[in-house]
Protein backbone atom coordinates (compact mmCIF):
# COMPACT_ATOMS: atom_id res chain seq x y z
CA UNK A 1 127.94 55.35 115.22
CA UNK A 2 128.73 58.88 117.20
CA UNK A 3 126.88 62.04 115.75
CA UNK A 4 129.00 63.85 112.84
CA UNK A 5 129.72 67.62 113.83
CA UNK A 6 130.83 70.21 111.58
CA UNK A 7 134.72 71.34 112.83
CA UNK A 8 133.32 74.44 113.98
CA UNK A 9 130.26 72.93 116.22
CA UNK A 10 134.06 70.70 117.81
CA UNK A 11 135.67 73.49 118.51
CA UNK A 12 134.03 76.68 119.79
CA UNK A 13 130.71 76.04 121.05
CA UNK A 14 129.04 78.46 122.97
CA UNK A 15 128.25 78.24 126.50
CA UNK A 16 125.05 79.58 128.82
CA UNK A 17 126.33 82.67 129.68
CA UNK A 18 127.33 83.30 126.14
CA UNK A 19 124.35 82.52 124.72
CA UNK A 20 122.25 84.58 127.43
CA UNK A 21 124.13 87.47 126.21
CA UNK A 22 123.70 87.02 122.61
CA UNK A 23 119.85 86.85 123.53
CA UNK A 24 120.05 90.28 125.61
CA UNK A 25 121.61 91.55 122.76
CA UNK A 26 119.53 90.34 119.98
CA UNK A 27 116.71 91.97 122.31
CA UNK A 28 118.41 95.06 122.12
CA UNK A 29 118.38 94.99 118.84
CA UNK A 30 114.97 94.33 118.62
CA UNK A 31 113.72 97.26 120.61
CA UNK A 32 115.85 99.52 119.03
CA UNK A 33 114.68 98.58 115.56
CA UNK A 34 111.29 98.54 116.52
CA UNK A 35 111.53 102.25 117.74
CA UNK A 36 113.49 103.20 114.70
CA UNK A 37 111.10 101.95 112.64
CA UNK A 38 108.05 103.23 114.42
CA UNK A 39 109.66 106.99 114.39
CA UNK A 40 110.23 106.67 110.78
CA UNK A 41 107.17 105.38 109.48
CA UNK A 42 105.42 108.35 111.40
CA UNK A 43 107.40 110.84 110.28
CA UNK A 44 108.31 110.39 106.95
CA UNK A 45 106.34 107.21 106.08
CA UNK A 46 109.31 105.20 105.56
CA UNK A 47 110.05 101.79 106.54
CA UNK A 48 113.05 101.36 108.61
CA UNK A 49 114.27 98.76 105.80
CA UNK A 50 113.62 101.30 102.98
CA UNK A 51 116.12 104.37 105.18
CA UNK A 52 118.88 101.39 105.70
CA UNK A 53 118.92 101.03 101.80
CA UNK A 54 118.48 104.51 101.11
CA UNK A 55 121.73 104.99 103.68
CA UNK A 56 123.26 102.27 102.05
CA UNK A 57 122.97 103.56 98.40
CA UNK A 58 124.14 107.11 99.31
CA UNK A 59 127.31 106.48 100.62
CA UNK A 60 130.51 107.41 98.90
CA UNK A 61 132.17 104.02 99.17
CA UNK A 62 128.97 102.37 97.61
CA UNK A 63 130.09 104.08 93.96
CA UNK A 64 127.41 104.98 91.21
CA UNK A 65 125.20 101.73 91.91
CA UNK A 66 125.38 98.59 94.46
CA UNK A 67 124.76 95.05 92.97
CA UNK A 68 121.97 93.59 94.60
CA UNK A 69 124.11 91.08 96.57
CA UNK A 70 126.56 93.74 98.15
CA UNK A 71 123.30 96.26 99.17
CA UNK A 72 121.57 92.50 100.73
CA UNK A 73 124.98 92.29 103.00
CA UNK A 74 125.42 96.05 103.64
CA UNK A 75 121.62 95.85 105.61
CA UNK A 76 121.45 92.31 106.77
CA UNK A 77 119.26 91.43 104.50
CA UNK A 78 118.63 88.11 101.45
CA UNK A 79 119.05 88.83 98.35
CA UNK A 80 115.63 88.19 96.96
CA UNK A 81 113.85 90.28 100.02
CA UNK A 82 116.46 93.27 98.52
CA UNK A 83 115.10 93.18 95.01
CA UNK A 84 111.68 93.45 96.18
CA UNK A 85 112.60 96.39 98.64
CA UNK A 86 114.55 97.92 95.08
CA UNK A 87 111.19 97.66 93.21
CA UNK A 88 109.44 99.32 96.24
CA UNK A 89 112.12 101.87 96.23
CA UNK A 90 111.86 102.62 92.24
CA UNK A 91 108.01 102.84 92.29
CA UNK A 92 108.59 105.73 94.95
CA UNK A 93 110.98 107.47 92.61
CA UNK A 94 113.85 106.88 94.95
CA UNK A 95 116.37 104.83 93.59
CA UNK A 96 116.70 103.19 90.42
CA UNK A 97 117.83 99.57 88.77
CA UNK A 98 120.86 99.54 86.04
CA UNK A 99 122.75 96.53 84.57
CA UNK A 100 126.08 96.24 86.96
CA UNK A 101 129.14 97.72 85.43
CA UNK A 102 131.26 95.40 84.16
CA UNK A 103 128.11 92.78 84.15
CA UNK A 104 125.64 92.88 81.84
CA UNK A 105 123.63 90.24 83.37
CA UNK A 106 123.68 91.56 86.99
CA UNK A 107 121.44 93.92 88.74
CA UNK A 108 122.66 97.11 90.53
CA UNK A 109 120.30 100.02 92.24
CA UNK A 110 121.57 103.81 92.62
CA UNK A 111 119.81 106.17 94.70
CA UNK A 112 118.06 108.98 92.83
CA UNK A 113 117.84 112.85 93.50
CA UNK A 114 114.36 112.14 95.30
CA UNK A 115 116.04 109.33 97.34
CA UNK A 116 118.90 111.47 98.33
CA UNK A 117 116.70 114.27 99.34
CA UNK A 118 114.42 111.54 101.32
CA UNK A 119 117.15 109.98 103.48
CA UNK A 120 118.32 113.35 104.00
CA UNK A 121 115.40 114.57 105.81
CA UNK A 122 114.52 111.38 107.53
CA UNK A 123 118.27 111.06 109.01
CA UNK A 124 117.45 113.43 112.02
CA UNK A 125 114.44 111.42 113.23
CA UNK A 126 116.54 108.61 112.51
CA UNK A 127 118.97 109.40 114.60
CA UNK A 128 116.65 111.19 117.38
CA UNK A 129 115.01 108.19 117.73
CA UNK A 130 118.24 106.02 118.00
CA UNK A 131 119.70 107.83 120.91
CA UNK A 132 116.18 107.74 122.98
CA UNK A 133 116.21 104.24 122.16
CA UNK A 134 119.98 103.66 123.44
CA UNK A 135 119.14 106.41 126.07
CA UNK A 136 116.13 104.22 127.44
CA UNK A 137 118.48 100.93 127.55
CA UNK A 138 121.02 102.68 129.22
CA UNK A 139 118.32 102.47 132.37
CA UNK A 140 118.07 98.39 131.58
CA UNK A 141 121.05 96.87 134.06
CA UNK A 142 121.62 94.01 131.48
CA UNK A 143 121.61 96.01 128.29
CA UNK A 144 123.24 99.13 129.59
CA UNK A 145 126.54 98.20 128.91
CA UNK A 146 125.99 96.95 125.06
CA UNK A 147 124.08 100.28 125.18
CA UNK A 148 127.21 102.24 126.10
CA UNK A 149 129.42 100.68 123.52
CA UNK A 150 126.87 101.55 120.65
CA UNK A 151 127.31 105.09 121.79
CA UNK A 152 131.20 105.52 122.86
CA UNK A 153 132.66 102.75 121.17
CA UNK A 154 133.60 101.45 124.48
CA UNK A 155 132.78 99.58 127.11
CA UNK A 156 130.40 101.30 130.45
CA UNK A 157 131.89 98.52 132.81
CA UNK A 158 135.90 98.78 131.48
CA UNK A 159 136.64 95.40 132.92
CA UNK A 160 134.23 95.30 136.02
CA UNK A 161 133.37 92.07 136.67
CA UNK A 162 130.45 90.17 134.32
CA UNK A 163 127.27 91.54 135.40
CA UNK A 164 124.72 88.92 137.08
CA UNK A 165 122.88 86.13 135.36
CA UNK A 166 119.80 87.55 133.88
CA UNK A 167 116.53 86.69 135.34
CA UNK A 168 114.28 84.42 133.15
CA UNK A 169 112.37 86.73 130.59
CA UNK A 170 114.87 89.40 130.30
């Protein structure tokens, strides 16, 4: 009896080349969140998850309050890891847990005045720290160009052809 596949396993599986890519750029993202984090924690002494939430929870579209779920996909992050960064959050004074509008029985978190004041004066490390980090992969032949896009919103090859097949280990 063949193997079942799910229908999207048939139909668009991903090649070498595309998954060499996807590597680079989960490295990118690695290094980048690494630095963020490191910047952060000695500056302000905030953890690069706690600033994401904080961002998160400050801006305009996000309302009074964020149910837990929405504030998980809005940072990349489960749901149960979320309520456990809330708590740590509320014990610090900067944000805060409510029933959900509408929903008695769900959570929500708001930011507070401490939180707002917080992200506000960690955002220009933050974002220091994010362009050195971009800046430094710019240098890095095989991240340079999902480097460039970060920044511009474009592309630093605009349709040069694919750069070479990465050594092993980068």
């Amino acid at each position: 009896m063949a193997a079942t596949h799910t229908s999207q396993e048939a139909r668009h599986p991903a090649d070498d080349a595309q998954d060499d890519r996807w590597c680079m750029a989960v490295r990118l993202l690695g290094r980048v969140e690494k630095q963020l984090d490191e910047a952060l924690q000695h500056g302000h002494g905030l953890p690069l998850s706690e600033y994401r939430a904080l961002c998160a929870l400050s801006r305009p579209d996000s309302g009074p309050a964020l149910r837990m779920g929405e504030l998980a996909d809005r940072i990349g992050l489960k749901d149960s890891t979320v309520t456990r960064l809330v708590g740590r959050l509320e014990a610090r004074g900067l944000a805060e847990r409510s029933s959900a509008a509408g929903d008695g029985r769900a959570v929500a978190a708001r930011i507070t005045p401490a939180g707002r004041r917080r992200y506000a004066e960690a955002t220009p490390t933050y974002r220091s720290a994010l362009g050195e980090a971009l800046e430094a992969a710019s240098a890095n032949v095989y991240l340079a160009d999902l480097a460039a896009w970060v920044r511009t919103g474009e592309s630093a090859v605009n349709g040069a052809a694919a750069a070479p097949e990465p050594p092993e280990g980068v």
